[in-house]
N, C-alpha and C. Protein backbone atom coordinates (compact mmCIF):
# COMPACT_ATOMS: atom_id res chain seq x y z
N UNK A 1 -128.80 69.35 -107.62
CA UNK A 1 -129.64 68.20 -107.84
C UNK A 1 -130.94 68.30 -107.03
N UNK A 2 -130.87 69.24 -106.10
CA UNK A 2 -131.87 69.51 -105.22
C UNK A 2 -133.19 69.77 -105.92
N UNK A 3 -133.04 70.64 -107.33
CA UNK A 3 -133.97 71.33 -108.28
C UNK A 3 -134.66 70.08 -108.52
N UNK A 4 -134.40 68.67 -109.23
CA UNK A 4 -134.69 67.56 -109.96
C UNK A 4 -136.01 67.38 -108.59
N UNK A 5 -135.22 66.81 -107.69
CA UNK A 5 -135.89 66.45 -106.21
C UNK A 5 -137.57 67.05 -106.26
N UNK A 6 -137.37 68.52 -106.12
CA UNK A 6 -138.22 69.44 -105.71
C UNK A 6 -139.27 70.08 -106.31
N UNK A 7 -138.76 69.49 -107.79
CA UNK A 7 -139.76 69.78 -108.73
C UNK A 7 -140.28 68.51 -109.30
N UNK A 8 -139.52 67.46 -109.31
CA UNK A 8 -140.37 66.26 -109.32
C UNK A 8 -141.66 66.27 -108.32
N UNK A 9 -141.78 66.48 -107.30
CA UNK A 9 -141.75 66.18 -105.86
C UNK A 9 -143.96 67.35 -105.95
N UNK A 10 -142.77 68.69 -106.10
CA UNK A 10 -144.09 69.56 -106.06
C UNK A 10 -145.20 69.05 -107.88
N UNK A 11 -144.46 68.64 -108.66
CA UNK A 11 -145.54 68.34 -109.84
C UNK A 11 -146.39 67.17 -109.13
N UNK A 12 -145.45 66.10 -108.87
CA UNK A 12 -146.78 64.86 -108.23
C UNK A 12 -148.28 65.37 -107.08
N UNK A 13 -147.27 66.21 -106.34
CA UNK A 13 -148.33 66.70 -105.42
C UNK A 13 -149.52 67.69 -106.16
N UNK A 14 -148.90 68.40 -107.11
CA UNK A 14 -149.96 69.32 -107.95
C UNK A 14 -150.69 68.19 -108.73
N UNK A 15 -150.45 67.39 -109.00
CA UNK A 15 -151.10 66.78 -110.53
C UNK A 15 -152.15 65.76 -109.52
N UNK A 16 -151.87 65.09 -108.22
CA UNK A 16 -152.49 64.37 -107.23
C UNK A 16 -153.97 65.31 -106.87
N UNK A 17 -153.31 67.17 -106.33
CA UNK A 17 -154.31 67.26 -106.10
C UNK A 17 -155.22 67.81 -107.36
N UNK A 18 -154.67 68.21 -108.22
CA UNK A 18 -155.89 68.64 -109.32
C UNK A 18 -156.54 67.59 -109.81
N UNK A 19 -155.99 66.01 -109.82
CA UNK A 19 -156.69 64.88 -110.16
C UNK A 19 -158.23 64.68 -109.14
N UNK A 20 -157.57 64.89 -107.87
CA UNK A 20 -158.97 64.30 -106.83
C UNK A 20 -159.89 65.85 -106.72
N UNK A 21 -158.84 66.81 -107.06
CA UNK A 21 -160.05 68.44 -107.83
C UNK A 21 -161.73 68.09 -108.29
N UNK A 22 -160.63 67.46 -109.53
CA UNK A 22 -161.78 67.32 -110.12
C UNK A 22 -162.74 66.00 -110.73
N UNK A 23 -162.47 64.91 -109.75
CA UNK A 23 -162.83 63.60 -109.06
C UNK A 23 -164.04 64.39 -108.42
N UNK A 24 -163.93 65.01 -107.51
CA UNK A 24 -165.06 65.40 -106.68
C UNK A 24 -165.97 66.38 -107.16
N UNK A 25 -165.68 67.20 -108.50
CA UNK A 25 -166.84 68.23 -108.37
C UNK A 25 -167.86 68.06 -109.40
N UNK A 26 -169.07 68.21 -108.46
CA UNK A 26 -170.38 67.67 -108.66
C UNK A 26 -170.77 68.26 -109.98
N UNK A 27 -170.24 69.04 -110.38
CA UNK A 27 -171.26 69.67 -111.67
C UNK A 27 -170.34 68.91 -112.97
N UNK A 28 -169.52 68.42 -113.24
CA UNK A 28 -169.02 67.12 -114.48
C UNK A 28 -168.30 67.83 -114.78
N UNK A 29 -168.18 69.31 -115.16
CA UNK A 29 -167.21 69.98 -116.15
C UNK A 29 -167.35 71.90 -115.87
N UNK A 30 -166.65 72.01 -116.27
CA UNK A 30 -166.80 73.76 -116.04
C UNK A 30 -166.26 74.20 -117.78
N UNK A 31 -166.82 74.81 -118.13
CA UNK A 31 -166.44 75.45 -119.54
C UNK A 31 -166.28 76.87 -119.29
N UNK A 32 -164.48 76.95 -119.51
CA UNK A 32 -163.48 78.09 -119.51
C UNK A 32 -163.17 78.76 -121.05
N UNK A 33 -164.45 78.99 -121.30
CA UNK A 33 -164.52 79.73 -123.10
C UNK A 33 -164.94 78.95 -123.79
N UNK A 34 -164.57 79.59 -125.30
CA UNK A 34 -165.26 78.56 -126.36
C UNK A 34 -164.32 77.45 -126.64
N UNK A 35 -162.75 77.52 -126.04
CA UNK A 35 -162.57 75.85 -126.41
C UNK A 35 -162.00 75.22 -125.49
N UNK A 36 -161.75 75.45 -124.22
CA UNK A 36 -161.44 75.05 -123.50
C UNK A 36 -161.89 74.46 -121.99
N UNK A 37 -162.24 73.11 -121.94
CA UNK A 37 -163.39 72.83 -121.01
C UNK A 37 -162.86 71.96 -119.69
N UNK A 38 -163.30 72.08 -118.25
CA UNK A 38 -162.38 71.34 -117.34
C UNK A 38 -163.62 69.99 -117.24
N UNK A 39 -163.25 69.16 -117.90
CA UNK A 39 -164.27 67.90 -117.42
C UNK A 39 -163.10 66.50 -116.89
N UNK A 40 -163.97 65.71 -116.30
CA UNK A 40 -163.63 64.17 -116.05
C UNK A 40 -163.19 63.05 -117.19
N UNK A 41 -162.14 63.03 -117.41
CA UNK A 41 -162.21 61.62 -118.67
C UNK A 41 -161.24 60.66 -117.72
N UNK A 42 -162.04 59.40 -117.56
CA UNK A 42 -161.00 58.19 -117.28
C UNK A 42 -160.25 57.66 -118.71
N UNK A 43 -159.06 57.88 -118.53
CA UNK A 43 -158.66 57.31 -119.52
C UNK A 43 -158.19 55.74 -119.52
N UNK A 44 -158.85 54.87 -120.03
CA UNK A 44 -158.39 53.42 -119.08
C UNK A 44 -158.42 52.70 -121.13
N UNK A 45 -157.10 51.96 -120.78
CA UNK A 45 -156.51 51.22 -121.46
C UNK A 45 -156.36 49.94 -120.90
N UNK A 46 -156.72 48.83 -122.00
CA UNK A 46 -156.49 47.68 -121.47
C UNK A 46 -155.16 46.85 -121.06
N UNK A 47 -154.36 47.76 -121.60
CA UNK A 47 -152.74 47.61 -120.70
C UNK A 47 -152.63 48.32 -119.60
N UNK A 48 -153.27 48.39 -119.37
CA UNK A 48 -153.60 49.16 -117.99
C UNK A 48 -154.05 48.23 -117.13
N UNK A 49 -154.76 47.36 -117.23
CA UNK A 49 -155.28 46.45 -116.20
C UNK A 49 -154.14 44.95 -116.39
N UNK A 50 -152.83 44.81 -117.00
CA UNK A 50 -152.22 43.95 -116.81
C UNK A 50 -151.52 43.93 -116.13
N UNK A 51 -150.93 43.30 -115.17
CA UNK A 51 -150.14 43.42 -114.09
C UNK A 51 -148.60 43.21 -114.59
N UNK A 52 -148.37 42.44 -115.34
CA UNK A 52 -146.83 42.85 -116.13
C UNK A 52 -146.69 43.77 -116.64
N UNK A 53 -147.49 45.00 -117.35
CA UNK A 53 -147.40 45.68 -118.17
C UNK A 53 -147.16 47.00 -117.00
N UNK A 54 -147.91 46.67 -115.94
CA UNK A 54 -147.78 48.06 -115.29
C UNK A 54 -146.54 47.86 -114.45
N UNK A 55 -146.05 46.37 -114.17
CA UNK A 55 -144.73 46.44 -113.34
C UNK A 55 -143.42 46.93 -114.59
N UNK A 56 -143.69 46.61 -115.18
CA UNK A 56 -143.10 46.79 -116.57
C UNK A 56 -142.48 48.19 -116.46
N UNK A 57 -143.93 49.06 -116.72
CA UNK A 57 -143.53 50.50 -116.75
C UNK A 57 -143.02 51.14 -115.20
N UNK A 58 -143.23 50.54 -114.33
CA UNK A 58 -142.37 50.93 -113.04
C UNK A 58 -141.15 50.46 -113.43
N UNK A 59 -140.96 49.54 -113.81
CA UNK A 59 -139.45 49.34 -113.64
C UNK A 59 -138.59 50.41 -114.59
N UNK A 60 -139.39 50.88 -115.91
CA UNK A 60 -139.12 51.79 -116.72
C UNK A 60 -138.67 52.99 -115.85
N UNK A 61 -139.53 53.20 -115.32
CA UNK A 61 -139.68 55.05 -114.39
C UNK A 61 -138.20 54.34 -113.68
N UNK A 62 -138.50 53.54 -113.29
CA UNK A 62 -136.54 53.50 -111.74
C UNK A 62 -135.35 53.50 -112.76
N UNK A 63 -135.60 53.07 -114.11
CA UNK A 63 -134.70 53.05 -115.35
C UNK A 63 -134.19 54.86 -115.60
N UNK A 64 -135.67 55.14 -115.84
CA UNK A 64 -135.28 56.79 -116.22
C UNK A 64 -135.14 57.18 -114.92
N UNK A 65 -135.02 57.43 -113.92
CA UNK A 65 -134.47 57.92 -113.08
C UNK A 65 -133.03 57.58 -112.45
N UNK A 66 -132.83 56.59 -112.53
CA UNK A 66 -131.40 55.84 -112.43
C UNK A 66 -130.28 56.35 -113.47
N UNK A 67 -131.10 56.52 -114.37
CA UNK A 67 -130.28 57.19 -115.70
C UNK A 67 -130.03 58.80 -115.53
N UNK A 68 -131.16 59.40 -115.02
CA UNK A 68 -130.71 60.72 -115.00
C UNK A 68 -129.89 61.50 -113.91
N UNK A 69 -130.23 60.46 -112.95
CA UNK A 69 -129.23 60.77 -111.65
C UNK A 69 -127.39 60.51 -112.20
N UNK A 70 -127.51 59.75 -112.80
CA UNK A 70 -125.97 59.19 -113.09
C UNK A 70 -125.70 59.98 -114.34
N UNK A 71 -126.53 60.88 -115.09
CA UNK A 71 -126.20 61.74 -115.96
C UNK A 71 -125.87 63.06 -114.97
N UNK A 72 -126.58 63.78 -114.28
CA UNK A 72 -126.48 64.15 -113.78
C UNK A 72 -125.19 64.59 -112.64
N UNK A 73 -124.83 63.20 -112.18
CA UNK A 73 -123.39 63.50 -111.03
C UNK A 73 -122.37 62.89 -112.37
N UNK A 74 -122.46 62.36 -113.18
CA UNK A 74 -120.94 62.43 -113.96
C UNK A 74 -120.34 63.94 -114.87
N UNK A 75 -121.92 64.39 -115.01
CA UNK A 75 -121.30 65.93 -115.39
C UNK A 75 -121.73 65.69 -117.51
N UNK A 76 -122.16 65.16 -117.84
CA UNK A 76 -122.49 64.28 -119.11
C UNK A 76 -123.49 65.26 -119.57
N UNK A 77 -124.76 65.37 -118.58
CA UNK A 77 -125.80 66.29 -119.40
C UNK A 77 -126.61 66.62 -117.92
N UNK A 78 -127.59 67.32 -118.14
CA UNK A 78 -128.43 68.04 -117.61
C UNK A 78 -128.06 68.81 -116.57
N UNK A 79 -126.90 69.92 -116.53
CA UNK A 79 -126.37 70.93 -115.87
C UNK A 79 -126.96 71.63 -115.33
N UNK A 80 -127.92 72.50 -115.92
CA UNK A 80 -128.13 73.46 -115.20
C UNK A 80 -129.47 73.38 -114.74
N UNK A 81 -129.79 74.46 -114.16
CA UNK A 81 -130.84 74.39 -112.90
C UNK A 81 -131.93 74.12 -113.99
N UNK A 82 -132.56 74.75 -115.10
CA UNK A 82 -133.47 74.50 -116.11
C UNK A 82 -133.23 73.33 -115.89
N UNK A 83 -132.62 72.27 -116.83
CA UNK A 83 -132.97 71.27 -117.08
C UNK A 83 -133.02 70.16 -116.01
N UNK A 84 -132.36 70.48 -114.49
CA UNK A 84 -132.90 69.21 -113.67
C UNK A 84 -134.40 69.65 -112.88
N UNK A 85 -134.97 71.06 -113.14
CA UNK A 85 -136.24 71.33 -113.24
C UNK A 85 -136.76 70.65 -113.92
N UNK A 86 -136.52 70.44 -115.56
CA UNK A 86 -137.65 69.68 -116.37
C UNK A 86 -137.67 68.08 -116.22
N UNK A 87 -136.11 67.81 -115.99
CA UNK A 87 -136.09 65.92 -115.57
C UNK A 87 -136.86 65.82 -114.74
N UNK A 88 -137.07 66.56 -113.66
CA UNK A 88 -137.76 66.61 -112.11
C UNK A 88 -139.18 66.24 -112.24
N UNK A 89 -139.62 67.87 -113.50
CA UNK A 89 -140.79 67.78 -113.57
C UNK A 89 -141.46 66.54 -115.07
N UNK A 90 -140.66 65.92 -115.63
CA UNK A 90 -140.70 64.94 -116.43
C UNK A 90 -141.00 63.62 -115.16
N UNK A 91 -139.85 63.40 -114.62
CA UNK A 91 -140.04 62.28 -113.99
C UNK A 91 -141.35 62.42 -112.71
N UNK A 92 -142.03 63.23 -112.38
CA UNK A 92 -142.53 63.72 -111.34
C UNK A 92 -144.16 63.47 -112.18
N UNK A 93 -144.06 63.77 -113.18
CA UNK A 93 -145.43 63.65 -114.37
C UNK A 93 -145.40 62.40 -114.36
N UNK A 94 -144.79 61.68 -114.98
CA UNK A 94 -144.59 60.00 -114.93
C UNK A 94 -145.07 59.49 -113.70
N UNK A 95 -144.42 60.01 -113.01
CA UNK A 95 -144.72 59.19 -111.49
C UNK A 95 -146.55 59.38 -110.74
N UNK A 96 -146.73 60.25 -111.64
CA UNK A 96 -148.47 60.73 -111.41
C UNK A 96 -149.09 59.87 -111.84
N UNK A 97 -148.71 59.53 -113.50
CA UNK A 97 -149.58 59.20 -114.07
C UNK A 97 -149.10 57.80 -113.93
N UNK A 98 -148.38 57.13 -113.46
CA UNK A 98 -148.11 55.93 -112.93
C UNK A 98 -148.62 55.32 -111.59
N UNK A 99 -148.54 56.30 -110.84
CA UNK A 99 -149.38 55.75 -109.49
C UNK A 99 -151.11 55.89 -109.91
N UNK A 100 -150.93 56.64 -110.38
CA UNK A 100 -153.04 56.23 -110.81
C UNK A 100 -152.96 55.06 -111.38
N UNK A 101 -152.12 54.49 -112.11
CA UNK A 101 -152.56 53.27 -113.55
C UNK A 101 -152.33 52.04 -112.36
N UNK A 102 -151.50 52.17 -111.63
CA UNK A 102 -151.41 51.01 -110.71
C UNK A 102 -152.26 50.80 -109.60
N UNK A 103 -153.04 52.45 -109.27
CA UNK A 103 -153.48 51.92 -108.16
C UNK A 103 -155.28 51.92 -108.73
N UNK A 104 -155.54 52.38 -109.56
CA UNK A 104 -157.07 52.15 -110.14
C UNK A 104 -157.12 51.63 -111.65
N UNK A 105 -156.01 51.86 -112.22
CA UNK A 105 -155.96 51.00 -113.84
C UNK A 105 -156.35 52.00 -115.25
N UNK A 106 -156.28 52.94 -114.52
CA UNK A 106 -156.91 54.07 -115.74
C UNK A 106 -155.95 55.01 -115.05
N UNK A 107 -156.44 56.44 -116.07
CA UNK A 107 -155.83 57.33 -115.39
C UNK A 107 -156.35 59.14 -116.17
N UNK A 108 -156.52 59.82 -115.10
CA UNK A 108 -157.70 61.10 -115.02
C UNK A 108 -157.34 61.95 -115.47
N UNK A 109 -157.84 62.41 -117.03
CA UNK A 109 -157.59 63.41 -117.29
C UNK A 109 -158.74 64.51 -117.62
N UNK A 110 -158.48 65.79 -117.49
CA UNK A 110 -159.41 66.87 -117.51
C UNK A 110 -159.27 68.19 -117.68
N UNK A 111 -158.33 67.77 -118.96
CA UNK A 111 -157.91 69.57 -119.29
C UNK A 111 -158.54 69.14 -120.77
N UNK A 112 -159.27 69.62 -121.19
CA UNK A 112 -159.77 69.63 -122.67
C UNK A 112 -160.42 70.62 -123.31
N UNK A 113 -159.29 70.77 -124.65
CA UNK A 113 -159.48 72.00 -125.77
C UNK A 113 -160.55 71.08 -126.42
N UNK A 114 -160.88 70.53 -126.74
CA UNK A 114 -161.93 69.67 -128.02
C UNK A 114 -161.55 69.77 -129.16
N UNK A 115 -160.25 70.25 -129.50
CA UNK A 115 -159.70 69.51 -130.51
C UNK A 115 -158.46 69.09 -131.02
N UNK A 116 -158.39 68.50 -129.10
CA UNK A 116 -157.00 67.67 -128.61
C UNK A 116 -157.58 66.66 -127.72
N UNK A 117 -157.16 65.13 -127.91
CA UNK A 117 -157.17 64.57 -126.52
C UNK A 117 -157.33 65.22 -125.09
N UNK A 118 -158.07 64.76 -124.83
CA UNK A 118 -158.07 65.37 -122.75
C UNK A 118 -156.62 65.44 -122.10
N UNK A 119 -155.78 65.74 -121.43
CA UNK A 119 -154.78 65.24 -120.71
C UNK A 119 -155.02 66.03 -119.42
N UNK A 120 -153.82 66.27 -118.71
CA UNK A 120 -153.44 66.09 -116.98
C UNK A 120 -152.56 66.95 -117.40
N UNK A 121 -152.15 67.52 -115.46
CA UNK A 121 -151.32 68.13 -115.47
C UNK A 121 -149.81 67.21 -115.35
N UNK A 122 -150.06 66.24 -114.95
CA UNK A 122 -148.71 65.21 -115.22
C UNK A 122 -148.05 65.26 -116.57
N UNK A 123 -149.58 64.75 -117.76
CA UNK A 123 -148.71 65.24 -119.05
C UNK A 123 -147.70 65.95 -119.72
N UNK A 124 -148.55 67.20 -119.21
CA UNK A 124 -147.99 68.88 -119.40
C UNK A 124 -146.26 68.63 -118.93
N UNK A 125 -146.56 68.17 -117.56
CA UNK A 125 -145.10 67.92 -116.78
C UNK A 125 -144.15 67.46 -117.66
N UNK A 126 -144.66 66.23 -118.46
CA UNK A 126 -143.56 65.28 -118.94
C UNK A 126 -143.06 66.33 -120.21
N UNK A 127 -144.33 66.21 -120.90
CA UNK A 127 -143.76 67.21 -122.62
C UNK A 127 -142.71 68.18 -122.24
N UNK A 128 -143.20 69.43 -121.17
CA UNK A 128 -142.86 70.55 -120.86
C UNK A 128 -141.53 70.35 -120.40
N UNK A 129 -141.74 69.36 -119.20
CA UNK A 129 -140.10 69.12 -118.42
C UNK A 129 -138.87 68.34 -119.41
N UNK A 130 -139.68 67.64 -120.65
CA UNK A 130 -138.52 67.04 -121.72
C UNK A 130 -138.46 68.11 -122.72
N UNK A 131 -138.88 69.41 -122.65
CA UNK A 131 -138.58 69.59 -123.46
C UNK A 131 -137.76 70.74 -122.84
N UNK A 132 -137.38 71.29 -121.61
CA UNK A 132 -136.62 72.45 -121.23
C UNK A 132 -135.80 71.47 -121.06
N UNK A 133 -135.73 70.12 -120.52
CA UNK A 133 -134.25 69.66 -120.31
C UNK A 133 -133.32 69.38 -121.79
N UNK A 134 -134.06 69.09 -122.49
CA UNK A 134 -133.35 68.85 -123.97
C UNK A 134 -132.47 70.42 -124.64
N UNK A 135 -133.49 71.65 -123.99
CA UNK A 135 -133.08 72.98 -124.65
C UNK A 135 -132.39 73.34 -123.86
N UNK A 136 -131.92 72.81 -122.54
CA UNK A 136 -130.97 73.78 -121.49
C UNK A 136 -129.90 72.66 -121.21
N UNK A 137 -130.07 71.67 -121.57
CA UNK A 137 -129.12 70.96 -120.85
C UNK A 137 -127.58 71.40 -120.62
């Protein structure tokens, strides 16, 4: 269970610091080829600035985590080391992109192909980490 911990743990800290990365750098964007560009997008939703809506989704995140811990020690699902890597790094993405929405009301993303939505490395976390825990469980 240590895996869940540790990879939750190191995604928040990665996705924290590539967020304030690229918060601070002065030139707006860096273009890494023809489609792939590192710029600033606030992404701010007006459920984002409600204060039920964001306690709401905290209480969600202690839901999915409450749930996967008790999946976890009954022996039910997510066995092996893969998949409490991806819960880890699922719940660890969440928890990124949850502490930005609560503590500024938006939330920073800056990975963009241009002909996909912008996202984060939290994102990546959640898709990526639900989707090795679903294939390894």
């Amino acid at each position: 269970m240590i895996d869940l911990f540790v990879s939750g743990a190191l995604l928040l800290l990665i996705d924290g610091w590539t967020k304030r990365s690229i918060a601070v750098n002065p030139r707006g964007g860096v273009q890494l080829g023809p489609l792939l560009q590192l710029r600033r997008v606030a992404t701010v939703r007006r459920r984002f600035t409600s204060h039920s809506i964001r306690t709401t989704l905290v209480l969600l995140w202690l839901a999915a985590l409450a749930s996967s811990l008790v999946l976890v020690q009954s022996g039910t699902a997510f066995q092996s080391r893969a998949a409490l890597i991806g819960i880890g790094a699922a719940l660890g993405g969440a928890a990124g992109n949850l502490i930005e929405m609560v503590r500024s009301q938006y939330v920073t993303d800056f990975i963009d192909f241009k002909f996909w939505p912008a996202f984060n490395v939290a994102d990546v976390g959640i898709v990526c980490g639900l989707i090795a825990a679903l294939i390894f469980k």
